[in-house]
Protein backbone atom coordinates (compact mmCIF):
# COMPACT_ATOMS: atom_id res chain seq x y z
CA UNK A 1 0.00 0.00 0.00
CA UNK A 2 1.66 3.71 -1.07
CA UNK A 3 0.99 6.65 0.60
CA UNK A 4 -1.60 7.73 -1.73
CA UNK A 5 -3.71 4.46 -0.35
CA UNK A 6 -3.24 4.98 3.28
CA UNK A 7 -3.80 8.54 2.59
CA UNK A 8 -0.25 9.22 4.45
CA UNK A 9 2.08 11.54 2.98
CA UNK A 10 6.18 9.94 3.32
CA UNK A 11 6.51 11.65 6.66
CA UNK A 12 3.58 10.07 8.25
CA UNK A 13 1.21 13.07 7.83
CA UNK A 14 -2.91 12.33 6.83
CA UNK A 15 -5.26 15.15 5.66
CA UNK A 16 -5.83 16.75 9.26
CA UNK A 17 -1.81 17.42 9.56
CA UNK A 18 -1.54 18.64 5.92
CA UNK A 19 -4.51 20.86 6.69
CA UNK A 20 -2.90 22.02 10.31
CA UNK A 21 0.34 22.37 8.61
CA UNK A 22 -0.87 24.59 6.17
CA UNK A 23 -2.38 26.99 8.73
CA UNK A 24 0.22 26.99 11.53
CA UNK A 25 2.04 30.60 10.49
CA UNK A 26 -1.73 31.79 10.79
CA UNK A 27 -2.00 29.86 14.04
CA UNK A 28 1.58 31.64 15.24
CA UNK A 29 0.33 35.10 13.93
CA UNK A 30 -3.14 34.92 15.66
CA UNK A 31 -4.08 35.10 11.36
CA UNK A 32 -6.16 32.40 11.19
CA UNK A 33 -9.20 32.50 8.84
CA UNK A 34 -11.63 30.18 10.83
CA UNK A 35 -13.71 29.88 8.22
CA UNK A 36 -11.57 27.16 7.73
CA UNK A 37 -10.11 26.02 11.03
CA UNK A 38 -10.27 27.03 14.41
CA UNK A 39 -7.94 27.53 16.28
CA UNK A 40 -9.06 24.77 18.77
CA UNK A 41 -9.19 22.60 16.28
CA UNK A 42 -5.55 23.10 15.92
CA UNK A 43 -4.68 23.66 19.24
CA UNK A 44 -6.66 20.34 19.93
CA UNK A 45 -4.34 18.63 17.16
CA UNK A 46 -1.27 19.52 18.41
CA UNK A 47 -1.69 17.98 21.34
CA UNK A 48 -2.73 14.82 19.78
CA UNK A 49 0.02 14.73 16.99
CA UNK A 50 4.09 14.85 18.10
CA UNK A 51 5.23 15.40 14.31
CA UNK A 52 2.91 18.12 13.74
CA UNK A 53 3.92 19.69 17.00
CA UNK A 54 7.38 19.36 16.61
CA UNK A 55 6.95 21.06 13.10
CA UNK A 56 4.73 24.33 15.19
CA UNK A 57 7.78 24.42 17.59
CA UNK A 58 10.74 24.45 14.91
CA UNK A 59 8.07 27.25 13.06
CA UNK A 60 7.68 29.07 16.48
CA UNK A 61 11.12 29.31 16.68
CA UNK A 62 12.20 30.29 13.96
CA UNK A 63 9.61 33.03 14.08
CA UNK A 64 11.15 34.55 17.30
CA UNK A 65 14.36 34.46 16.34
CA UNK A 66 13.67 36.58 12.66
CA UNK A 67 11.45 38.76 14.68
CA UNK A 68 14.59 39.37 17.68
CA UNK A 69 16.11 40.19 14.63
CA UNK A 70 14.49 42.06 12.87
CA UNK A 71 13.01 43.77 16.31
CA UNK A 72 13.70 47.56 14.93
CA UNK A 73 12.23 47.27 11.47
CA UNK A 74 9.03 46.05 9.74
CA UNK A 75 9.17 43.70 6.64
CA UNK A 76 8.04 45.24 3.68
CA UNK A 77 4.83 43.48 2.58
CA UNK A 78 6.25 42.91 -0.80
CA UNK A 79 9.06 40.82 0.82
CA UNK A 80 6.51 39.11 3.33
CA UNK A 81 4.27 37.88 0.46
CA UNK A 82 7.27 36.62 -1.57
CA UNK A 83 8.64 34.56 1.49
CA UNK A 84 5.37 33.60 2.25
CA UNK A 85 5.32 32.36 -1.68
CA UNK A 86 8.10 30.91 -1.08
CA UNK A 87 7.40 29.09 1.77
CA UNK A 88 4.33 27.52 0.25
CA UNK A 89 6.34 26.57 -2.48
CA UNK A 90 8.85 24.72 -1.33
CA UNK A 91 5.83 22.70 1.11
CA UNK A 92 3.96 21.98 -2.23
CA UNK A 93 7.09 20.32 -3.44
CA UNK A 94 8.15 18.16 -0.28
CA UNK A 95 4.45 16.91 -0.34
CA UNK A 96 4.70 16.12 -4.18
């Protein structure tokens, strides 16, 4: 059975992770749109879900340490949508 079967990506991830994952810069930034998750939903999968967890806290991280710094100056929102573009990117292709 391949990944596509169990409906597990190679890391282990199913829909609900892949969904969380998606959303958990939102979830950090207090963004979320919960039209399409909560953010008990994810809270409540996080606690559930080490790999998806341990992905938040490597995120959370390196969150703090860009904003520490980059404490004195606001990104541009031309360079925060094309590292944001990037980002999804780059998670489209490791789930490909």
């Amino acid at each position: 059975m391949n990944s596509r079967e169990t409906g597990l990506d190679p890391k282990g991830h199913d829909e609900a992770c892949s969904d969380v994952l998606d959303r958990v810069y939102a979830f950090i930034d207090r963004e979320l749109d919960e039209n399409l998750m909560t953010y008990d939903q994810i809270a409540a999968h996080l606690e559930t879900c080490r790999p998806c967890l341990e992905e938040y806290d490597l995120d959370r991280v390196i969150k703090q340490i860009l904003a520490r710094s980059c404490q004195c100056e606001r990104t541009p929102d031309e360079v925060r949508g094309k590292v944001l573009a990037r980002i999804r990117s780059v998670q489209v292709q490791i789930t490909d």
